[in-house]
Protein backbone atom coordinates (compact mmCIF):
# COMPACT_ATOMS: atom_id res chain seq x y z
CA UNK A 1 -0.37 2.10 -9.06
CA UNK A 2 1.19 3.93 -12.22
CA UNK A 3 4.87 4.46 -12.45
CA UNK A 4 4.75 8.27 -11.15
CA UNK A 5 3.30 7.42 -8.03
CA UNK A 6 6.09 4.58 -7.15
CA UNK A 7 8.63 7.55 -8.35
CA UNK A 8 7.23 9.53 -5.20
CA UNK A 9 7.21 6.40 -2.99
CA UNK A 10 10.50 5.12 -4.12
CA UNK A 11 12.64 6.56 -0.86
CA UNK A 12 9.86 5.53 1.43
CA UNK A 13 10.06 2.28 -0.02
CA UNK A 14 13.32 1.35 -0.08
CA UNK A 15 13.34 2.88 3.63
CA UNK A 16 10.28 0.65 4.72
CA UNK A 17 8.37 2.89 6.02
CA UNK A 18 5.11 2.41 3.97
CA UNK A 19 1.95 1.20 5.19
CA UNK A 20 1.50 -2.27 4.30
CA UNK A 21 -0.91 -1.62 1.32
CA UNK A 22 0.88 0.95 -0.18
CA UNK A 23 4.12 -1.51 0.14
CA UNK A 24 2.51 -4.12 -0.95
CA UNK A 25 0.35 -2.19 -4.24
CA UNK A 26 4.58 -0.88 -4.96
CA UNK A 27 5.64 -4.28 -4.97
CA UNK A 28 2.91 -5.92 -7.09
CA UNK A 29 3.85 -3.02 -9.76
CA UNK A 30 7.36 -3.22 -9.73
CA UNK A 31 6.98 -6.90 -10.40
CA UNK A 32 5.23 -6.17 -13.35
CA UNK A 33 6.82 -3.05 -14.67
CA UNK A 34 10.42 -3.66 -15.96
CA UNK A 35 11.34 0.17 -15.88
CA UNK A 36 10.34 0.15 -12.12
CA UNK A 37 12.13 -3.06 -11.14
CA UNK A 38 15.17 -1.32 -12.60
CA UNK A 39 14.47 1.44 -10.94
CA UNK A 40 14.16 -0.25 -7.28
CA UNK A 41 17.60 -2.11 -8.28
CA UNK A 42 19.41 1.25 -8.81
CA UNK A 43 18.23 2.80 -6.13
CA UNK A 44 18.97 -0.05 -3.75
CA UNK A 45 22.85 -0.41 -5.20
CA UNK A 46 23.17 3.97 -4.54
CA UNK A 47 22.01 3.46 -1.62
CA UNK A 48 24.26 0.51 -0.43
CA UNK A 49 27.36 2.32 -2.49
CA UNK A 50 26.69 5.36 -0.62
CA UNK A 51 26.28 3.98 3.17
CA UNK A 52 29.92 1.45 2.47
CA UNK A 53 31.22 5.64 1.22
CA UNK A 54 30.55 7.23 3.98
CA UNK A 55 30.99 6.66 7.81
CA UNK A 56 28.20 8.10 9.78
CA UNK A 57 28.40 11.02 11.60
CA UNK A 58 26.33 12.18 14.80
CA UNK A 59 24.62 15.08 15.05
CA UNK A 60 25.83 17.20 17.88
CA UNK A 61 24.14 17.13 21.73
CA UNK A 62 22.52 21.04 20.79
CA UNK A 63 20.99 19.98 17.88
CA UNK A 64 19.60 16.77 18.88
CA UNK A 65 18.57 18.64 22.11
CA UNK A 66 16.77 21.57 20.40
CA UNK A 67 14.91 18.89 17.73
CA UNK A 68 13.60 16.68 20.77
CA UNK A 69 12.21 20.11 22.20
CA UNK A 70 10.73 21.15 19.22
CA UNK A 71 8.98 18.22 18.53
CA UNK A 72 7.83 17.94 22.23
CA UNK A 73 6.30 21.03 21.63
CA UNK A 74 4.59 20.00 18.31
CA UNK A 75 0.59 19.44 19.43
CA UNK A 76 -0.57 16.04 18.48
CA UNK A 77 -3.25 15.43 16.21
């Protein structure tokens, strides 16, 4: 995995939501890439900064109503 590619991945990551591999092929490169594992670190303080910041908020009954129909009516692959 080169750096761009855990760039891209980086939200996903920190979110874990990656497939096991691709976690797993992110973590075995951060280990060895300094400017990555600073990277992850940053990201991970923002993103802890940020959620102490701000109080969540819940989307209103319309709009989770009209999502849940929309993606009802999404056709499965």
């Amino acid at each position: 995995m080169l750096c761009d590619e855990v760039k891209r991945v980086m939200y996903f990551f920190l979110d874990e939501s990656l497939g096991d591999s691709k976690r797993h092929a992110v973590e075995i490169h951060v280990s060895g890439c300094p400017d990555c594992e600073v990277r992850v670190v940053v990201h991970k303080k923002l993103r802890s900064f940020i959620r102490r910041r701000l109080s969540p908020v819940l989307a209103p009954d319309t709009l989770r109503i009209r999502l849940t129909q929309s993606l009802r009516a999404v056709p499965a692959e």
